[in-house]
C-alpha atoms as a PDB file:
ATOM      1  CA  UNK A   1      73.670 -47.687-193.218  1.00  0.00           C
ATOM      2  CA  UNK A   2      72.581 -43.951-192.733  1.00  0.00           C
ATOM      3  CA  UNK A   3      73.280 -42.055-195.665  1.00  0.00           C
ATOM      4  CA  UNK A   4      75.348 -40.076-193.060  1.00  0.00           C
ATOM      5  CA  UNK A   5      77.446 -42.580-192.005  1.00  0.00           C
ATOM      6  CA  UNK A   6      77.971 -43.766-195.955  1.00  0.00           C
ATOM      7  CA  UNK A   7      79.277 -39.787-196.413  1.00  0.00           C
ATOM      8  CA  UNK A   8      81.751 -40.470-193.842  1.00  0.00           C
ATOM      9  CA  UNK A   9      83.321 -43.682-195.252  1.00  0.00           C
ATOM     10  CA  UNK A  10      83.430 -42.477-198.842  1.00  0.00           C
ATOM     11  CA  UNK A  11      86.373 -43.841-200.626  1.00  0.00           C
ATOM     12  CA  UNK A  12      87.181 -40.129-200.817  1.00  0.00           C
ATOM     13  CA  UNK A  13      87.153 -39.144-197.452  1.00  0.00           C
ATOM     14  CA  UNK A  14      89.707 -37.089-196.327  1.00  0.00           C
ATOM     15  CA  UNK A  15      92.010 -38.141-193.364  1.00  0.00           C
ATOM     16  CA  UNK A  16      91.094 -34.940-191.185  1.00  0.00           C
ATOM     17  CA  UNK A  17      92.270 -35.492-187.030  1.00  0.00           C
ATOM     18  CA  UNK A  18      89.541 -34.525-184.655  1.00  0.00           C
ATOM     19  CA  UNK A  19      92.031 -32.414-182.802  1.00  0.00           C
ATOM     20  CA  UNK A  20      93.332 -30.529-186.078  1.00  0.00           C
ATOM     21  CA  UNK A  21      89.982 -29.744-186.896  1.00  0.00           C
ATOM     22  CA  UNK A  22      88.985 -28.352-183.625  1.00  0.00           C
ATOM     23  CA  UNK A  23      92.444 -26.570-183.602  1.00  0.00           C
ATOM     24  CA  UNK A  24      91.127 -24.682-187.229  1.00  0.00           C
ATOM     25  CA  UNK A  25      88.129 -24.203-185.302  1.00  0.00           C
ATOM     26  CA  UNK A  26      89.117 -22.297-182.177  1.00  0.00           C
ATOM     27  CA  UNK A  27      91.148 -19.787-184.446  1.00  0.00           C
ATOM     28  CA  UNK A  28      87.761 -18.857-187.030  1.00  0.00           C
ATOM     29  CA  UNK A  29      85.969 -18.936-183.663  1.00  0.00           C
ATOM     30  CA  UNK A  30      87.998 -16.054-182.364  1.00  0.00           C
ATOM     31  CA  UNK A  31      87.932 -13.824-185.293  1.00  0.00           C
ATOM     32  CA  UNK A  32      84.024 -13.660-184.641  1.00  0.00           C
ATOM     33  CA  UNK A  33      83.226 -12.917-181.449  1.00  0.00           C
ATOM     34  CA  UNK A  34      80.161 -12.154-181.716  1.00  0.00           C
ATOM     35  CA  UNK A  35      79.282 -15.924-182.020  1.00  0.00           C
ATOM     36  CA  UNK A  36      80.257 -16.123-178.472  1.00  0.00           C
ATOM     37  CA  UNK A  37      78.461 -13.091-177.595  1.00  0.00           C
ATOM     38  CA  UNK A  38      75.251 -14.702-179.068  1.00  0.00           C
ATOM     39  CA  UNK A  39      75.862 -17.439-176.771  1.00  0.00           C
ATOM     40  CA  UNK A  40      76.291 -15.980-173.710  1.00  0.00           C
ATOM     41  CA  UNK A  41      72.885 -14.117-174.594  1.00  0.00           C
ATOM     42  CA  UNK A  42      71.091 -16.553-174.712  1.00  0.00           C
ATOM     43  CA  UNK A  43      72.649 -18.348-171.530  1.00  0.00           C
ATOM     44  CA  UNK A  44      72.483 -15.058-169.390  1.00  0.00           C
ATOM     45  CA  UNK A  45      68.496 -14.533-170.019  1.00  0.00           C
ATOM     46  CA  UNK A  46      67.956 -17.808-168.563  1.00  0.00           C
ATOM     47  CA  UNK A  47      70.936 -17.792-166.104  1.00  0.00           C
ATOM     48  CA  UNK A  48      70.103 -14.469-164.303  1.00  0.00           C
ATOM     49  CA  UNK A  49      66.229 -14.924-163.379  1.00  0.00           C
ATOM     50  CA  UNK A  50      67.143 -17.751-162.431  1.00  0.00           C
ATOM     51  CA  UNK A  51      69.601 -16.534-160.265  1.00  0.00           C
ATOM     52  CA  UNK A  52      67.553 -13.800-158.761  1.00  0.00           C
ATOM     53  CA  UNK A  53      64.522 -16.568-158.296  1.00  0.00           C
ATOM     54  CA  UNK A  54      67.301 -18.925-156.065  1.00  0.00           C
ATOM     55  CA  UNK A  55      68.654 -16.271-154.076  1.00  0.00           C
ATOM     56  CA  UNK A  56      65.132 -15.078-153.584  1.00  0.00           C
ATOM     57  CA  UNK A  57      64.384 -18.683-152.600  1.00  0.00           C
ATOM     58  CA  UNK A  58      66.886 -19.169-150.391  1.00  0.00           C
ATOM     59  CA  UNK A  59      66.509 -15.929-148.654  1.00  0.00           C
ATOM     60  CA  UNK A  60      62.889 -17.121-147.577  1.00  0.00           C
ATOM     61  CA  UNK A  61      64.356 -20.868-146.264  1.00  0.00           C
ATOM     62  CA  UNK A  62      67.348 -18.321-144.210  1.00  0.00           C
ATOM     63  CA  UNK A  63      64.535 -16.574-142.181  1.00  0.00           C
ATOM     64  CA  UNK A  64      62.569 -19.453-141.890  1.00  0.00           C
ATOM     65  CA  UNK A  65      64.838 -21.839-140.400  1.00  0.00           C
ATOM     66  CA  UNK A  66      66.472 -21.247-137.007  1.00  0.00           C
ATOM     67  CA  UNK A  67      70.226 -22.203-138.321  1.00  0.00           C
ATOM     68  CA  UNK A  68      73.572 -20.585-136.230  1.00  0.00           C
ATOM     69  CA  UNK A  69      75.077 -19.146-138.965  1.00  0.00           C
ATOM     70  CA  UNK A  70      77.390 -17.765-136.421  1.00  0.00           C
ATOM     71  CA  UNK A  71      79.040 -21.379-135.701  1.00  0.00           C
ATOM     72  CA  UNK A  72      78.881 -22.306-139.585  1.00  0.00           C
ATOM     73  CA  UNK A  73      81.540 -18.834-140.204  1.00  0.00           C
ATOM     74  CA  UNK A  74      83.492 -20.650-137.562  1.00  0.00           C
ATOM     75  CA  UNK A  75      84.482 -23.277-139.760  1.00  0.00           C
ATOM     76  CA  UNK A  76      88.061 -24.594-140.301  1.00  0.00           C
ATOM     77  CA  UNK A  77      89.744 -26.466-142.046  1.00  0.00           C
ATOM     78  CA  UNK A  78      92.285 -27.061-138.623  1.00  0.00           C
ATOM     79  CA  UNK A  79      88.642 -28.770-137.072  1.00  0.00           C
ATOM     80  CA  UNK A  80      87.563 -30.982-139.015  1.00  0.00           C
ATOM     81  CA  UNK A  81      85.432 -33.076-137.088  1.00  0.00           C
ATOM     82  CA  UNK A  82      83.942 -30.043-135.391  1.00  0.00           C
ATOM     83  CA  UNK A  83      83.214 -28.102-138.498  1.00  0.00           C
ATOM     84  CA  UNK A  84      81.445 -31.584-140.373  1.00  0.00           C
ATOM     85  CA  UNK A  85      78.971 -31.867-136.762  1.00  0.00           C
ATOM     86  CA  UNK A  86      78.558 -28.552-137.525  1.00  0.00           C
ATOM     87  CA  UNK A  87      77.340 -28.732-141.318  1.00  0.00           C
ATOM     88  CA  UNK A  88      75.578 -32.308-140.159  1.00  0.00           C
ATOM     89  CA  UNK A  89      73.588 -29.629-137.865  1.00  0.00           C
ATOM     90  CA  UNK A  90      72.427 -26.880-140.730  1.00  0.00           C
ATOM     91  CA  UNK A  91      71.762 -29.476-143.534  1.00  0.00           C
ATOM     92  CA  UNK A  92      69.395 -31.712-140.391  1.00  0.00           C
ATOM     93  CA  UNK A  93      67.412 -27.998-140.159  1.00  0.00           C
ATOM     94  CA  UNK A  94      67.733 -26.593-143.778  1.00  0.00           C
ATOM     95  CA  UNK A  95      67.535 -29.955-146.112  1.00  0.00           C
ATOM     96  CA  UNK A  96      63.655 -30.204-145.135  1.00  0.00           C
ATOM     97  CA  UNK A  97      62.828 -26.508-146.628  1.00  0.00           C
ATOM     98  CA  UNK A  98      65.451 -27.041-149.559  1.00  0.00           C
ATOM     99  CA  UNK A  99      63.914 -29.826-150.737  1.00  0.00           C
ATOM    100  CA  UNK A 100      60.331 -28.613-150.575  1.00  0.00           C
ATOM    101  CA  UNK A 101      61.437 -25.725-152.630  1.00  0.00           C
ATOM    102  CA  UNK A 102      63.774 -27.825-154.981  1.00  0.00           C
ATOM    103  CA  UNK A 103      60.596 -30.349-156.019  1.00  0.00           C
ATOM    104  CA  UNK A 104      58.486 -27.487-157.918  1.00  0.00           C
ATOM    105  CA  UNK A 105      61.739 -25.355-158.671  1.00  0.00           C
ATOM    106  CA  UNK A 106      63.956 -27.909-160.026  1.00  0.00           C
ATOM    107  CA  UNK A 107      61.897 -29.309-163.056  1.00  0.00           C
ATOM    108  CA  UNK A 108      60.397 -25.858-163.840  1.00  0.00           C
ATOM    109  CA  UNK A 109      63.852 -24.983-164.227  1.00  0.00           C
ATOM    110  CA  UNK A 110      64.655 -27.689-166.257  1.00  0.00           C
ATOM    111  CA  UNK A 111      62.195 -27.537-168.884  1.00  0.00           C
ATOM    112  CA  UNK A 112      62.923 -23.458-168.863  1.00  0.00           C
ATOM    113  CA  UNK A 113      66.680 -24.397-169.782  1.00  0.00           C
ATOM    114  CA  UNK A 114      65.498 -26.893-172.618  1.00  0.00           C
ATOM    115  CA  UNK A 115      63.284 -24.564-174.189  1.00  0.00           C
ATOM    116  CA  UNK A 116      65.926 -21.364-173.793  1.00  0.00           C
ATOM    117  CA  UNK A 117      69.214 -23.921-174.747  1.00  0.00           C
ATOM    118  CA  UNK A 118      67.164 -25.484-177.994  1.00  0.00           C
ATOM    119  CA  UNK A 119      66.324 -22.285-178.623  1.00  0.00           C
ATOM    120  CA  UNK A 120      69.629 -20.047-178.377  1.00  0.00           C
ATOM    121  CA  UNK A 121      71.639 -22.799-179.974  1.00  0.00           C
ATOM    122  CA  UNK A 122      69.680 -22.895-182.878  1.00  0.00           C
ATOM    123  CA  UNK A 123      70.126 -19.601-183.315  1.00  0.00           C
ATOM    124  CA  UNK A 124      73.836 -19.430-183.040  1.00  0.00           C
ATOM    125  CA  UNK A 125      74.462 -22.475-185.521  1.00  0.00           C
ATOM    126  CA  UNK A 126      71.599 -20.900-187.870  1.00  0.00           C
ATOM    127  CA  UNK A 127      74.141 -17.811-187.773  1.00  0.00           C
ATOM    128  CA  UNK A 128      77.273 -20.078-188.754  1.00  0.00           C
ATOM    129  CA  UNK A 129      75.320 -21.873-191.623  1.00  0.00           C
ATOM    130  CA  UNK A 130      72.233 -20.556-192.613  1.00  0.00           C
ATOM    131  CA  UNK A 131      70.906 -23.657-194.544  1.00  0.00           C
ATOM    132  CA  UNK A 132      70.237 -25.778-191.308  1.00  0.00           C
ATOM    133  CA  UNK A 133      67.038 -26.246-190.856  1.00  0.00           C
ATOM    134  CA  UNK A 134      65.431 -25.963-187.233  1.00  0.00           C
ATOM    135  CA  UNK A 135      62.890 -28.232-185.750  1.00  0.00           C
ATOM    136  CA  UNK A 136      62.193 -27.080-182.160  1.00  0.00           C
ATOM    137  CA  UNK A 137      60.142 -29.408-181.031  1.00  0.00           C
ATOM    138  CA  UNK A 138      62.447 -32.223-181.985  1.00  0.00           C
ATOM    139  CA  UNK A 139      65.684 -30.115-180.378  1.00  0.00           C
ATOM    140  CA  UNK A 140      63.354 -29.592-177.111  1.00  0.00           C
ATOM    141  CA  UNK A 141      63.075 -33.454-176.908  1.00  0.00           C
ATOM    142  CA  UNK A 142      66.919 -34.519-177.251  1.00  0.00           C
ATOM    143  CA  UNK A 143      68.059 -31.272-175.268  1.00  0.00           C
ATOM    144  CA  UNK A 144      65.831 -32.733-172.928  1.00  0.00           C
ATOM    145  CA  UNK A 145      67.018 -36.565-173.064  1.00  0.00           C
ATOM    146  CA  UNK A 146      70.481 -35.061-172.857  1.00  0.00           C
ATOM    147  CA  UNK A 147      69.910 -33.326-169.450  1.00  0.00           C
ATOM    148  CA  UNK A 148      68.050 -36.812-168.074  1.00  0.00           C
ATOM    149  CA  UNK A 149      70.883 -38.393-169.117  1.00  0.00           C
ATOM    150  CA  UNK A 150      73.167 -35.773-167.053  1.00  0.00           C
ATOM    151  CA  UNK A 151      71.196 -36.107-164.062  1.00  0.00           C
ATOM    152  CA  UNK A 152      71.374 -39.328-163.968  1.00  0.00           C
ATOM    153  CA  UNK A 153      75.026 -39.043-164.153  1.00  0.00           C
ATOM    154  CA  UNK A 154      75.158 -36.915-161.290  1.00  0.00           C
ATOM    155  CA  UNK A 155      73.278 -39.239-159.323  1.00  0.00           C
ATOM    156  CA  UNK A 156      75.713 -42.071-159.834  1.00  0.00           C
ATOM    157  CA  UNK A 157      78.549 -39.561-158.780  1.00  0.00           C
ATOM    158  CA  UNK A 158      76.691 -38.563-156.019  1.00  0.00           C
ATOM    159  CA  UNK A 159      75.554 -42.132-154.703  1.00  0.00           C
ATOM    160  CA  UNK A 160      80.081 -42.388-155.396  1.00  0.00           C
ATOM    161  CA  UNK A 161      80.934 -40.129-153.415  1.00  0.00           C
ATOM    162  CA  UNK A 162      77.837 -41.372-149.991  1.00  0.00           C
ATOM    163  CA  UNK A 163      79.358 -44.826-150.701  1.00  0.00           C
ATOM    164  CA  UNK A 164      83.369 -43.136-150.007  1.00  0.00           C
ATOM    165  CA  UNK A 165      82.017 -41.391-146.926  1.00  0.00           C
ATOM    166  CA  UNK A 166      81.114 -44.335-145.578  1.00  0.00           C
ATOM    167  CA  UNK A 167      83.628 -46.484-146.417  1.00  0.00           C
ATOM    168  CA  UNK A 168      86.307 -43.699-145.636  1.00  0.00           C
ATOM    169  CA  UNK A 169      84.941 -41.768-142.404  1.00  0.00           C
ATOM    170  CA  UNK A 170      81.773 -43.146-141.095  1.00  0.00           C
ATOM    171  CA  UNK A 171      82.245 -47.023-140.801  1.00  0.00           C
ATOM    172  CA  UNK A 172      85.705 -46.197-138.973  1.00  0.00           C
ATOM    173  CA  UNK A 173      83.874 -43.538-136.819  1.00  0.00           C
ATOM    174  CA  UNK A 174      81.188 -46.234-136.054  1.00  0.00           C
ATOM    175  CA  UNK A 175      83.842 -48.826-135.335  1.00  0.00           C
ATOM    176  CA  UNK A 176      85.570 -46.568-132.633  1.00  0.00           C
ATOM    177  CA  UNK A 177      88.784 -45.443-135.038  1.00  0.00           C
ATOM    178  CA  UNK A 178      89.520 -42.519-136.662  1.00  0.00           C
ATOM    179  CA  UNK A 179      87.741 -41.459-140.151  1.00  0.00           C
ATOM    180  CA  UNK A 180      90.428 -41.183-142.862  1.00  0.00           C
ATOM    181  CA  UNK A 181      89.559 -37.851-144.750  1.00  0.00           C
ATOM    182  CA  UNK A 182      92.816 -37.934-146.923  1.00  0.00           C
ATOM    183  CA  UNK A 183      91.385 -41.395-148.419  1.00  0.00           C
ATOM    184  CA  UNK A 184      88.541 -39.876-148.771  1.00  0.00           C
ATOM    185  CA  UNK A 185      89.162 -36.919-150.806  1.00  0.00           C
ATOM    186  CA  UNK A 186      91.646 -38.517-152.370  1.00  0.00           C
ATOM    187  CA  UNK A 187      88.640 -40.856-153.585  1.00  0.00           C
ATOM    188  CA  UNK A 188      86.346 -37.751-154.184  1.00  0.00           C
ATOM    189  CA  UNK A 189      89.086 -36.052-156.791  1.00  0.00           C
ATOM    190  CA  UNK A 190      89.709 -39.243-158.793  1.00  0.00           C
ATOM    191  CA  UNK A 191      85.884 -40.338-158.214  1.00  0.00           C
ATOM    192  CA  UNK A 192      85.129 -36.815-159.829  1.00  0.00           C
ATOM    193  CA  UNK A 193      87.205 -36.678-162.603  1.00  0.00           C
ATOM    194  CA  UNK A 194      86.607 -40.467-163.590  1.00  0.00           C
ATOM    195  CA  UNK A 195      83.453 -39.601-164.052  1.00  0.00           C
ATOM    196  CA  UNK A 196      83.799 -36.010-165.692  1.00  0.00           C
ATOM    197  CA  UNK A 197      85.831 -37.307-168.326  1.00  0.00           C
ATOM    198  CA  UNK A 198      83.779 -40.572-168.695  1.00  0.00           C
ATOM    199  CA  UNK A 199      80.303 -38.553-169.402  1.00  0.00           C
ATOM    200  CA  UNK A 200      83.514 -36.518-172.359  1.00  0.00           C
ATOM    201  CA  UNK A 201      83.937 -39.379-173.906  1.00  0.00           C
ATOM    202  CA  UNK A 202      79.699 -41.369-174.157  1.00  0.00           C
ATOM    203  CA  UNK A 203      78.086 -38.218-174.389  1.00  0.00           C
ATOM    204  CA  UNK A 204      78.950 -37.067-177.821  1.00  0.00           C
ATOM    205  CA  UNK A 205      75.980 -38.991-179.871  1.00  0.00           C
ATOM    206  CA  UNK A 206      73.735 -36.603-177.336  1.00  0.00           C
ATOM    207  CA  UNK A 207      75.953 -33.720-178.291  1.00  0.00           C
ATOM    208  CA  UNK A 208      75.558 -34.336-182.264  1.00  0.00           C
ATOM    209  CA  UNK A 209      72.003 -35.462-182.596  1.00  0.00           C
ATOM    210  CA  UNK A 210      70.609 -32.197-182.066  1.00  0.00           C
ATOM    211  CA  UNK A 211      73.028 -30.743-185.208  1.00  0.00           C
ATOM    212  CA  UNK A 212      71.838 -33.685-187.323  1.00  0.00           C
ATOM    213  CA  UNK A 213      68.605 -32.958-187.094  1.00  0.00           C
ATOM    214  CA  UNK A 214      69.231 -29.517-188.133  1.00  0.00           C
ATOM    215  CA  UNK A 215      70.950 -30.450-190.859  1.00  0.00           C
ATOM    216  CA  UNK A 216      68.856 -33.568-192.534  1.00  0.00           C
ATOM    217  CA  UNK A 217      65.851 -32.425-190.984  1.00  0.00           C
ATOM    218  CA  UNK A 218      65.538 -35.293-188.781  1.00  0.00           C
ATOM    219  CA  UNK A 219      63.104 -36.358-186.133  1.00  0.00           C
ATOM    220  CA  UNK A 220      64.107 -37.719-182.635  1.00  0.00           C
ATOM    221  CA  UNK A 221      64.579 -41.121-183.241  1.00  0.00           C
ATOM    222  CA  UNK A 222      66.059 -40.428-186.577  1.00  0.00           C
ATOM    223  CA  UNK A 223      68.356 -38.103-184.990  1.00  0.00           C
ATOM    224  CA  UNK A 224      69.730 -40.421-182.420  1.00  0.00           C
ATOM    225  CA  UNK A 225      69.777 -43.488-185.184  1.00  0.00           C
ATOM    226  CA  UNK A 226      72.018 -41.437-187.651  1.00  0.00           C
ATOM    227  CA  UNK A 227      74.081 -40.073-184.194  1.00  0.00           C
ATOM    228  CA  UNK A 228      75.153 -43.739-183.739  1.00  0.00           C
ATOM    229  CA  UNK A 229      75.558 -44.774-186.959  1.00  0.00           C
ATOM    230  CA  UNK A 230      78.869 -42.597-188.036  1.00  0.00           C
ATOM    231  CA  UNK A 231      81.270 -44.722-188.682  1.00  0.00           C
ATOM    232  CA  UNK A 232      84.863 -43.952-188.386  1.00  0.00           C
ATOM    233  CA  UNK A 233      83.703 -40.249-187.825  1.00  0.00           C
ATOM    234  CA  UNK A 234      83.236 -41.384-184.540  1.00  0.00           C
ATOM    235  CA  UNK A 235      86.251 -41.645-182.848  1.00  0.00           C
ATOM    236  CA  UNK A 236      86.457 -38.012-184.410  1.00  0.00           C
ATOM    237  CA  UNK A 237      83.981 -36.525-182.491  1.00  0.00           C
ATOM    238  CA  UNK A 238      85.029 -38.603-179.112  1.00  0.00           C
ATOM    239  CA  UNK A 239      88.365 -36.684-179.421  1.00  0.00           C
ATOM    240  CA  UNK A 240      86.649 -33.561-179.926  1.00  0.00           C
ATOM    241  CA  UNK A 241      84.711 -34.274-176.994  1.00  0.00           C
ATOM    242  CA  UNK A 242      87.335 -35.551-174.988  1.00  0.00           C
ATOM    243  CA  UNK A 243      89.059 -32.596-175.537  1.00  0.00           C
ATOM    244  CA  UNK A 244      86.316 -30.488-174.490  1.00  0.00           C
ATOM    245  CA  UNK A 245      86.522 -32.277-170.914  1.00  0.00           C
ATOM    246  CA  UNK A 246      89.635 -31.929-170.849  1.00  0.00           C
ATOM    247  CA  UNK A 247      89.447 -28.185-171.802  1.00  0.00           C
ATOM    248  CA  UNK A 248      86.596 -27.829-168.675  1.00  0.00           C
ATOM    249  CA  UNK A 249      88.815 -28.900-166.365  1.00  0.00           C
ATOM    250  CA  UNK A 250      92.000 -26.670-167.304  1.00  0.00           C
ATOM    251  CA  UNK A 251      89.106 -23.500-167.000  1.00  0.00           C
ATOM    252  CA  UNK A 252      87.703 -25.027-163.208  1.00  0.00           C
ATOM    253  CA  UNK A 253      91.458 -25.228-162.344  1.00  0.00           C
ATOM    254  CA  UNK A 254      92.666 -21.722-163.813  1.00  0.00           C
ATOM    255  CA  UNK A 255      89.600 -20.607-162.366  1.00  0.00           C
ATOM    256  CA  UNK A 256      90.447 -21.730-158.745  1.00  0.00           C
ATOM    257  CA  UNK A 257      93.676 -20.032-159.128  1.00  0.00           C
ATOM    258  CA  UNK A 258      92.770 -16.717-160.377  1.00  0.00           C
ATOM    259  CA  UNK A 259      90.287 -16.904-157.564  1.00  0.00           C
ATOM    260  CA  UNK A 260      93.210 -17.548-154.919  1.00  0.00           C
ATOM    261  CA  UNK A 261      96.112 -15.296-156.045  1.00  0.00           C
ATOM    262  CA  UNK A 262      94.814 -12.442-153.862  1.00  0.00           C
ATOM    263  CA  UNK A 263      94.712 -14.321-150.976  1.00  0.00           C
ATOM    264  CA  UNK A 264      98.642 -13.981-150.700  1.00  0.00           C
ATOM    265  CA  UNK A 265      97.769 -10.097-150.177  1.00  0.00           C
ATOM    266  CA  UNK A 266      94.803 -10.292-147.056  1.00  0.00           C
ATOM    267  CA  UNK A 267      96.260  -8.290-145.244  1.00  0.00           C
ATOM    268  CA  UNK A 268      96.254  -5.139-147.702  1.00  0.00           C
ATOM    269  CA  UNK A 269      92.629  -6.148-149.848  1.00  0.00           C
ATOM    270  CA  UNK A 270      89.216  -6.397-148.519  1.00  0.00           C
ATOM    271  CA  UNK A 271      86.118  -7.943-148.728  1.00  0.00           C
ATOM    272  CA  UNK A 272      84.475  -5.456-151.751  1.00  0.00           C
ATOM    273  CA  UNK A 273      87.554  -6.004-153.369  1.00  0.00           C
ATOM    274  CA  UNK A 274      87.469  -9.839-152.979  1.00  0.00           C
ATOM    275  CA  UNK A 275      83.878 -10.235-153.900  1.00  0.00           C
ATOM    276  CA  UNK A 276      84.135  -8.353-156.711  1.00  0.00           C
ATOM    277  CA  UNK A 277      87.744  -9.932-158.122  1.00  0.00           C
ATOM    278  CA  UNK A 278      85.952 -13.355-157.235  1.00  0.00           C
ATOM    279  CA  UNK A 279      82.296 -12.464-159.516  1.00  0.00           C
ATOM    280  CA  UNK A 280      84.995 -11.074-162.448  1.00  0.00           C
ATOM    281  CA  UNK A 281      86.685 -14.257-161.967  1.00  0.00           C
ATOM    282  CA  UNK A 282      83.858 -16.034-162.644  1.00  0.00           C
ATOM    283  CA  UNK A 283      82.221 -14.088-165.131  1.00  0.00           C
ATOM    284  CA  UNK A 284      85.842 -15.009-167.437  1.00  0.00           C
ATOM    285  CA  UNK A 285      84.947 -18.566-166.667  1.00  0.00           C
ATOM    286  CA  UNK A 286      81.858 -18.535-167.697  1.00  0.00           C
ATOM    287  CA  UNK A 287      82.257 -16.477-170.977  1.00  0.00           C
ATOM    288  CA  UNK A 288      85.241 -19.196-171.843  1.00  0.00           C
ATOM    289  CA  UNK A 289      83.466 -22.299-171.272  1.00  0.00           C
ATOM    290  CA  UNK A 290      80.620 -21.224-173.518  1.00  0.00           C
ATOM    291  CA  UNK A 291      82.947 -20.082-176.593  1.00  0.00           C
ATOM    292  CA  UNK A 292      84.463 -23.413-176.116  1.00  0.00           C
ATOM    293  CA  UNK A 293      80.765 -24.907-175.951  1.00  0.00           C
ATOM    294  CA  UNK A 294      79.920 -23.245-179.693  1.00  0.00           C
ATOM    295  CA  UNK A 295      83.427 -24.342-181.000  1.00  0.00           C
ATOM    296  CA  UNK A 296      82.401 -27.951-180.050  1.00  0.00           C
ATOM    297  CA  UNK A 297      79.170 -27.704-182.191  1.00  0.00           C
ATOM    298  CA  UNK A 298      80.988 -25.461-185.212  1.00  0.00           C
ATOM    299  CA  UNK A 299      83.260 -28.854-185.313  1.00  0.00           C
ATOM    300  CA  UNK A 300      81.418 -31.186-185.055  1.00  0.00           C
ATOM    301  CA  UNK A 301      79.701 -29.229-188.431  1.00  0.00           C
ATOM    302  CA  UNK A 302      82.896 -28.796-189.884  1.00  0.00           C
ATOM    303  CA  UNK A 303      84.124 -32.331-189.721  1.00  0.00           C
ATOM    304  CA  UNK A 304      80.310 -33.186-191.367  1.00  0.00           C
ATOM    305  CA  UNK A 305      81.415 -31.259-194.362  1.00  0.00           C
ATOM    306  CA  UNK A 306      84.833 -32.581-194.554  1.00  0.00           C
ATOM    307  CA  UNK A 307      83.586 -35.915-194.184  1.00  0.00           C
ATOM    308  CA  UNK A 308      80.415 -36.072-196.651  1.00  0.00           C
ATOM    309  CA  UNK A 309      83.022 -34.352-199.690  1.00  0.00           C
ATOM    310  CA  UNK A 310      81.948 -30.784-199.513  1.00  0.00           C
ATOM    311  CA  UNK A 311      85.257 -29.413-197.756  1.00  0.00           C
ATOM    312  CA  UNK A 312      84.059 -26.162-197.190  1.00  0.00           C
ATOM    313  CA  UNK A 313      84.226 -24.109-193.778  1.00  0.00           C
ATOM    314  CA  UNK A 314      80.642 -22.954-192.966  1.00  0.00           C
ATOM    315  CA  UNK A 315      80.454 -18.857-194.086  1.00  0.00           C
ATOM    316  CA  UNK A 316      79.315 -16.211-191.589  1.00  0.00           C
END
């Protein structure tokens, strides 16, 4: 077996939990911020071009395409029916231009993120132990298997959630009956976190090959060979991940409520004040899901040295 995996079924391993670990974790995570800071960096010199480049984008599909955006404000939730035929109607007009735009912009985008993500997060876990050792070109490669990997995982939820709308609302609206929406989002919400928490729990060997490569100075295959070859550490670093799921979805949720607690109050706030309570709002989410993202990889490091006998907490 891997020399890795052999570290982490010494006979003198110690019996660490995943969770306790990560617990450690969070609290020498918050006494340096500036970890976090690092992170978002990196994540806001990508995220913000490409921001400006999508609204641009999309600004240049608005004029060109002869949509009533009048009829799409109209939407309600008390017209259902009326407000899908109207969607149906903008998506038949604007899908065409999207998609022309989405087959150049969507890969460039892509291989921007895995240069930017392989190269931010290598130097954020360079700054929590200095002796890893950085091959880009080999981080490029799995950053980018692990994004194929997640598209292809939000294809199958997408192909889900066609294959619910038909079974739910369009074969009953074909047959003559009436479409049953609460089955259907009732479908889409358990469809949606099935599958958030299933890509938690088999995505962690994508998730730690880039750190072992940093730290035996692996290649790409060597990287994903030692990533499933851990032994018990494994079920380890599936808690830690399934934690982190579980962690995403408590931030979407608070986020969705933060978001809605002024609406209690619409007849005293307005729209300034809602736009920008709704862009702070998300701003908190954002900074929170990546300090949780860097605790995830300062675990899985810590759990490394636990297992492989060295018991020491990576200095900063």
């Amino acid at each position: 077996m891997d020399a890795i995996g052999q570290g982490a079924q010494g006979a003198g391993t110690p019996r660490v939990r995943g969770t306790q670990s990560f617990v450690y974790t969070l609290s020498w995570m918050w006494a340096r911020p500036w970890l976090t800071a690092l992170e978002v960096l990196w994540r806001w010199v990508f995220g913000i071009p490409a921001l400006v480049v999508l609204w641009f984008e999309w600004e240049g599909i608005v004029r060109a395409t002869p949509v009533d955006w009048g009829a799409l404000q109209r939407v309600s939730m008390f017209d259902p029916m009326g407000s899908a035929a109207a969607l149906a109607k903008a998506l038949d007009v604007l899908l065409p231009a999207v998609m022309r735009v989405a087959l150049w912009l969507g890969p460039l985008m892509v291989l921007v993120w895995v240069v930017m993500s392989s190269v931010g997060r290598a130097a954020v876990m360079r700054r929590v132990d200095g002796n890893l050792r950085v091959r880009l070109g080999t981080l490029m490669v799995l950053q980018l298997l692990r994004v194929a990997a997640l598209l292809a995982c939000f294809a199958l939820w997408f192909r889900g959630m066609e294959g619910a709308a038909e079974w739910m609302v369009t074969s009953p609206m074909a047959a003559g009956g009436e479409p049953n929406l609460v089955g259907y989002f009732a479908m889409a919400v358990v469809g949606t976190l099935g599958f958030f928490m299933a890509w938690a729990v088999v995505s962690w060997a994508l998730s730690v090959a880039p750190l072992l490569s940093m730290l035996r100075g692996l290649g790409v295959v060597g990287s994903l060979r030692a990533a499933f070859r851990v032994g018990e550490l494994k079920s380890k670093l599936v808690e830690i991940n399934l934690v982190m799921g579980i962690v995403k979805i408590a931030l979407i949720v608070l986020a969705m409520v933060f978001s809605a607690t002024p609406l209690p109050f619409e007849s005293v706030t307005t729209a300034e004040f809602l736009r920008v309570w709704w862009a702070f709002v998300t701003v908190l989410y954002f900074v929170a899901s990546d300090f949780f993202h860097v605790a995830r990889q300062v675990a899985y490091l810590e759990l490394w040295k636990t297992f492989e006998g060295d018991g020491s907490f990576p200095q900063v």
